[in-house]
Protein backbone atom coordinates (compact mmCIF):
# COMPACT_ATOMS: atom_id res chain seq x y z
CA UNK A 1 -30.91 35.42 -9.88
CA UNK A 2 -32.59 32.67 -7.35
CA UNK A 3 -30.40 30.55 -5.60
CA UNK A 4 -30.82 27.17 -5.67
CA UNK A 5 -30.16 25.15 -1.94
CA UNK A 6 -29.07 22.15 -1.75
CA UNK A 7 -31.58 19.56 0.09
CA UNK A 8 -30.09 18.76 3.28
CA UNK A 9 -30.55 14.92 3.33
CA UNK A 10 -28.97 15.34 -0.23
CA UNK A 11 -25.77 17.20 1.48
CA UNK A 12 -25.56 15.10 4.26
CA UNK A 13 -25.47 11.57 1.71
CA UNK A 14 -22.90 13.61 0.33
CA UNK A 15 -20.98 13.97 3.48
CA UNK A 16 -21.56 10.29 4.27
CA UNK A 17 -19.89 9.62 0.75
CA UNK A 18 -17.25 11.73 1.74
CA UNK A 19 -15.97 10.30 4.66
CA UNK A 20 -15.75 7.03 2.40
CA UNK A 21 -13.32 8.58 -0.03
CA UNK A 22 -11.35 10.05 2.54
CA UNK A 23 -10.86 7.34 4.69
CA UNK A 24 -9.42 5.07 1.26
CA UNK A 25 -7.18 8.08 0.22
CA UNK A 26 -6.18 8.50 3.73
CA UNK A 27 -4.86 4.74 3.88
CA UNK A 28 -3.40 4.60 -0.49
CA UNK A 29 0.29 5.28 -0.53
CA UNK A 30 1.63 7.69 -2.36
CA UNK A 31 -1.44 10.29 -1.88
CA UNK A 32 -1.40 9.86 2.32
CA UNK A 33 2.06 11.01 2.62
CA UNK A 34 3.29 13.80 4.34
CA UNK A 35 4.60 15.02 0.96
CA UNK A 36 1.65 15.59 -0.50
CA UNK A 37 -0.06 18.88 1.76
CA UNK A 38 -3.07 18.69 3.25
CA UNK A 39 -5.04 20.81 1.40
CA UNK A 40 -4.67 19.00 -1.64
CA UNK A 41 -5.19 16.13 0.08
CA UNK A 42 -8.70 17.69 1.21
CA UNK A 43 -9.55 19.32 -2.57
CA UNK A 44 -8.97 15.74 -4.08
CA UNK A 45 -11.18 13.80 -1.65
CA UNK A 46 -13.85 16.78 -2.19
CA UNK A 47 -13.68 16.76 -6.07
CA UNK A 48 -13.30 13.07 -6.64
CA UNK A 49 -16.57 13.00 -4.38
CA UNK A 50 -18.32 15.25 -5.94
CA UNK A 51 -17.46 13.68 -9.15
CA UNK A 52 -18.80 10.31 -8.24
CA UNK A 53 -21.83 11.67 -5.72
CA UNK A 54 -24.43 11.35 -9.05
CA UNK A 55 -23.83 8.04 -9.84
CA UNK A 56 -23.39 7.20 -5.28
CA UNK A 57 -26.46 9.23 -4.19
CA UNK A 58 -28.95 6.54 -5.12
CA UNK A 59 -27.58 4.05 -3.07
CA UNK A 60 -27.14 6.64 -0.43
CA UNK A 61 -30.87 7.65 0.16
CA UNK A 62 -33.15 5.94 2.71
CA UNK A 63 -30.43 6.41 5.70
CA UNK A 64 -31.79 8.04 9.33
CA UNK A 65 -29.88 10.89 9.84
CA UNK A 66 -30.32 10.72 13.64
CA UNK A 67 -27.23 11.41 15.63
CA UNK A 68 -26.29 8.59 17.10
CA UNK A 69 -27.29 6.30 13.62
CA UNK A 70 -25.28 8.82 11.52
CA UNK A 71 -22.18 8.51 14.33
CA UNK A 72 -21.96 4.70 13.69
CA UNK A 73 -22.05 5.02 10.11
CA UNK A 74 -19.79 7.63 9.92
CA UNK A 75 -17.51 5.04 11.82
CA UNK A 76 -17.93 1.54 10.01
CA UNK A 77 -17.66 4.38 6.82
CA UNK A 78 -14.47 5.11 7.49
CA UNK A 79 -12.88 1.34 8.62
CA UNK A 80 -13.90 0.24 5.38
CA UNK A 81 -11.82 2.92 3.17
CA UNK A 82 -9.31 2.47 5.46
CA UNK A 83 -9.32 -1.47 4.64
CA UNK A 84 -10.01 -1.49 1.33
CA UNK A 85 -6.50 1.27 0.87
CA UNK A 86 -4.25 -1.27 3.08
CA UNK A 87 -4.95 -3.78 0.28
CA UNK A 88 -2.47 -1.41 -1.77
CA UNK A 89 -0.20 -0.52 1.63
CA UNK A 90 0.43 -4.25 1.76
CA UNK A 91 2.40 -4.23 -1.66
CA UNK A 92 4.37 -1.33 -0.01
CA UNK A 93 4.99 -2.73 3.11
CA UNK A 94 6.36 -6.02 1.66
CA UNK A 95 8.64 -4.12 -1.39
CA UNK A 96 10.14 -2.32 2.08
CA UNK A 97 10.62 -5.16 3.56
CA UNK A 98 12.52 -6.70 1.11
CA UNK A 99 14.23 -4.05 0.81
CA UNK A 100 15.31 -3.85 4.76
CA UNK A 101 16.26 -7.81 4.41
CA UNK A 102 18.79 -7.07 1.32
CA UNK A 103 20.06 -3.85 3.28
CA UNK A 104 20.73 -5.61 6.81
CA UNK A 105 22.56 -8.79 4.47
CA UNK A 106 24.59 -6.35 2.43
CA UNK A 107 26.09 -4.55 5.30
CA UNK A 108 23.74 -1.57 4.75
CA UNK A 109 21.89 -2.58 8.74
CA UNK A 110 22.90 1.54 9.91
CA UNK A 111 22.38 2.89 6.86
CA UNK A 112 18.86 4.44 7.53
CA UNK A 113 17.17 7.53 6.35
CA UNK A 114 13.75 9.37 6.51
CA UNK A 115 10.84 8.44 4.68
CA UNK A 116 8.78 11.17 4.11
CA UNK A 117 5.68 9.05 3.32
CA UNK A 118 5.53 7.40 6.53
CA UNK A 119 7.72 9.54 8.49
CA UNK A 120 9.97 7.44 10.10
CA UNK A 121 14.12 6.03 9.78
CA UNK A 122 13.91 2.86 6.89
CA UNK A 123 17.30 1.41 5.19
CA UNK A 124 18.82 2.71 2.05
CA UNK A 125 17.50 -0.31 -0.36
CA UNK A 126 13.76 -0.26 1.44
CA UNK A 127 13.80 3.94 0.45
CA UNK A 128 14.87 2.27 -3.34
CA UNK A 129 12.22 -0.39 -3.05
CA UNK A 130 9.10 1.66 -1.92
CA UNK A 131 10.21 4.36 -4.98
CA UNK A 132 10.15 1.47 -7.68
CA UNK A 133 7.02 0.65 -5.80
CA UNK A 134 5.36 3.83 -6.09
CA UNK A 135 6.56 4.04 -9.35
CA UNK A 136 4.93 1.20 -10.53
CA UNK A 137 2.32 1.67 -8.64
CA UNK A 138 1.98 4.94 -10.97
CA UNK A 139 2.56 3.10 -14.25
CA UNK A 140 0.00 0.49 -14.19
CA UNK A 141 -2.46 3.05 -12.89
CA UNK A 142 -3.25 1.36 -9.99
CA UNK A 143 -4.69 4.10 -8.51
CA UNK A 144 -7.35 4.17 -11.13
CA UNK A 145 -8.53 0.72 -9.67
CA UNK A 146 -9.29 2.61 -6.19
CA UNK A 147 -11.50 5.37 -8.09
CA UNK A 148 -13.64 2.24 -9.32
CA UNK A 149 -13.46 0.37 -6.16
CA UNK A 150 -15.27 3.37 -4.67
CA UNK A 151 -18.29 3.11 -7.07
CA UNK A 152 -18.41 -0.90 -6.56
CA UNK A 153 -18.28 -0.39 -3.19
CA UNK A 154 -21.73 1.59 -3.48
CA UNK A 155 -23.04 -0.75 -5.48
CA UNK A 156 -22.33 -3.74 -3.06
CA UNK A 157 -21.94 -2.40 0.23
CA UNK A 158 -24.51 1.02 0.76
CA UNK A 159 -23.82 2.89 3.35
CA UNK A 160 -25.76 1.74 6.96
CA UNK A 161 -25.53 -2.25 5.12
CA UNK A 162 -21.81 -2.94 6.50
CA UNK A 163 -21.29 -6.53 8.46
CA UNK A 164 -18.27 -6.81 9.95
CA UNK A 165 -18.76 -10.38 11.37
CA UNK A 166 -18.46 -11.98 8.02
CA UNK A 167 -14.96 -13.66 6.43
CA UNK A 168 -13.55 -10.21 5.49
CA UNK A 169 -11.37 -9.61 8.06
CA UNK A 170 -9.48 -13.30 8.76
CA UNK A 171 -9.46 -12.41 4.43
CA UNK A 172 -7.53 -9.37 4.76
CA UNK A 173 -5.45 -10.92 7.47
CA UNK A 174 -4.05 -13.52 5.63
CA UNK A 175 -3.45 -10.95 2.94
CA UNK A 176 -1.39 -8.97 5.36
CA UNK A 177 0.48 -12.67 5.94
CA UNK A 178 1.42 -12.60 2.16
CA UNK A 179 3.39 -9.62 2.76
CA UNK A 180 6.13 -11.56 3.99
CA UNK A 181 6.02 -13.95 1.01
CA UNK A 182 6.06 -11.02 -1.20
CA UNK A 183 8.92 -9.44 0.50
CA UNK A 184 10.82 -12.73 0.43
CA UNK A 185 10.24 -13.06 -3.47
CA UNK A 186 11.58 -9.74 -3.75
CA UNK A 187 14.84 -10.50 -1.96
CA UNK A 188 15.54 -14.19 -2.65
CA UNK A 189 17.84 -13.69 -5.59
CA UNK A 190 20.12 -11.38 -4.11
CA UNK A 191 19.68 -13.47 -0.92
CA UNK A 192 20.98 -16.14 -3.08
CA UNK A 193 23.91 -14.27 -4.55
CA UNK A 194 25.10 -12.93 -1.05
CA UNK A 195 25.02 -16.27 0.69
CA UNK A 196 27.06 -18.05 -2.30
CA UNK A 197 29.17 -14.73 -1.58
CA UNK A 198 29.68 -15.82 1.83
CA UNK A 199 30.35 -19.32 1.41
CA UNK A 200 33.39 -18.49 -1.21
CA UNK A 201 34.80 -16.21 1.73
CA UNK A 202 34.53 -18.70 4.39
CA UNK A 203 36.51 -20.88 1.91
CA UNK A 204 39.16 -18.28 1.16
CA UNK A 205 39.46 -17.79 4.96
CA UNK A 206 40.36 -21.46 5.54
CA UNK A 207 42.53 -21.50 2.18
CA UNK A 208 44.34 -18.16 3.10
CA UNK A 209 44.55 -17.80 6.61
CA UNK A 210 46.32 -14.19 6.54
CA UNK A 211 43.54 -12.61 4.47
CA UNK A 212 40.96 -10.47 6.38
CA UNK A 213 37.86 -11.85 5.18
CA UNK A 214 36.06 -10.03 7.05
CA UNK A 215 37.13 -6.12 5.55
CA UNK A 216 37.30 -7.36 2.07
CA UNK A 217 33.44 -9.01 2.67
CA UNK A 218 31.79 -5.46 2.95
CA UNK A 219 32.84 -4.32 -0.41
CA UNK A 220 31.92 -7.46 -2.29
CA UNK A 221 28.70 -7.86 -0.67
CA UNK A 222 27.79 -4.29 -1.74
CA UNK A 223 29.03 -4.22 -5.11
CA UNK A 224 27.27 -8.16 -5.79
CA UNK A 225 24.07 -7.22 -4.16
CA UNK A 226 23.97 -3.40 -5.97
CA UNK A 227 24.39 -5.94 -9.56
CA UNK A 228 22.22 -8.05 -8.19
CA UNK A 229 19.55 -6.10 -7.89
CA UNK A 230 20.30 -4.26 -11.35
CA UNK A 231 20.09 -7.41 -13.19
CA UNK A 232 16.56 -8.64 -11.37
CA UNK A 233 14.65 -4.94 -11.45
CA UNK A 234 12.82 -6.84 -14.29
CA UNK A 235 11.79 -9.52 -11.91
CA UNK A 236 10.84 -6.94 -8.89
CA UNK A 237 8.89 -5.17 -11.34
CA UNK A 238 6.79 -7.93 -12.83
CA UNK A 239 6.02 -8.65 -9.25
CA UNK A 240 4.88 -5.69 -7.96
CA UNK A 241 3.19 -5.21 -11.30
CA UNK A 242 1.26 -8.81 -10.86
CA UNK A 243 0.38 -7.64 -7.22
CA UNK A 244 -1.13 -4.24 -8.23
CA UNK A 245 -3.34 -6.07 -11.04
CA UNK A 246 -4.58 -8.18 -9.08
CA UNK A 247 -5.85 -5.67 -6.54
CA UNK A 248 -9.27 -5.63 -8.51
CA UNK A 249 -9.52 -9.19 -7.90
CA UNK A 250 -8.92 -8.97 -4.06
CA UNK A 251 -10.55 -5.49 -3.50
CA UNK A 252 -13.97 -7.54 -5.17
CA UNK A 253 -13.74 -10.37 -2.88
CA UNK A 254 -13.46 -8.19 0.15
CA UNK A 255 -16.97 -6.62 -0.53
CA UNK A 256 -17.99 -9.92 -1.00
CA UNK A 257 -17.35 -11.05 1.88
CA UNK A 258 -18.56 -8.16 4.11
């Protein structure tokens, strides 16, 4: 049986592709976390390449595969996965920070734990947020969008044609403002609720002199913001759900902007 080789300016588009793909996975949630291992990590990025490579490799051909050319590409390769996946990372970071405003205002400011996905100490309610995150996340398969990103991408932005002095980046930096404005939506309404909580306290302090406010406030805070946030996980959800739809929308102007 003859073996068939692969042409080696075919294998090395396909390594160019590659580095693409992995550089986006690397920066999505939910598939970059230390939860998931690495070699599946690595045996997605090579199938879903290899998968996509027929309909990539024509815009890949006509690159110099010199060393140094191959090095830079290679480079602005992988800072635009990584920017197009922190479009998604920005709906995380904001449902976390949400979640770390309700936490510190509900008396839950020690309560930390480890987050596997990013390795490192967040609050109770931000752990809560970023799983009803991922979850939706999940749902509306957002992470379909990403798969098709990749192939636009191709289309409008071949490898070796990347300009980085264009309105892209001041665009995805006044995304990464929004995260804040996000993260406020998210908490407002038990914001709300706890600072109407305080102000009947404060009253009951003046009214009742010999009642310690400030013991009986820790319980009511927890058990208004815990129904609070019950009663508007329809809200939070329609938000993050808005968000992630819109990432087509966002993730296209990006590339047109480069």
């Amino acid at each position: 049986m003859e073996i068939q080789l692969i042409p080696i300016d075919q294998f090395q588009s396909y390594l160019v592709c590659t580095v693409r793909v992995a550089a986006l996975l690397g920066a999505l949630p939910v598939f970059s976390g230390a939860q998931v291992p690495a070699k599946v990590r690595i045996c997605l990025i090579l199938v879903i390449t290899l998968a996509l490579f027929p309909v990539l490799e024509p815009f890949s051909r006509g690159i110099d595969f010199r060393p140094m050319t191959v090095a830079f590409i290679v480079c602005k390769e992988a800072l635009l996965g990584v920017l197009i996946g922190l479009l998604a990372r920005f709906i995380f970071i904001a449902a976390e920070f949400g979640g770390t405003i309700i936490g510190y205002q509900m008396g839950f400011a020690a309560a930390n734990i480890f987050d596997p996905q990013n390795q490192t100490q967040i609050s109770l309610v931000s752990q809560m947020q970023n799983i009803i995150a991922i979850l939706v996340f999940l749902a509306v398969d957002a992470h379909h969008i990403f798969i098709r990103a990749i192939v636009e991408s191709f289309h409008l932005l071949p490898p070796g044609k990347l300009d980085f002095t264009g309105e892209a980046i001041p665009y995805l930096l006044e995304m990464a403002g929004s995260i804040f404005i996000l993260g406020a939506k998210i908490s407002a309404p038990i914001l709300a609720v706890l600072l109407l909580s305080g102000l009947v306290l404060g009253l009951m302090a003046r009214i009742f002199p010999q009642l310690n406010v400030f013991m009986l406030s820790f319980p009511v805070n927890i058990g208004l913001a815990f129904i609070g946030m019950s009663l508007t996980l329809d809200l939070t959800v329609a938000l993050m759900n808005r968000e992630f739809h819109s990432l087509s929308r966002n993730i296209l102007e990006v590339f047109q902007l480069f």
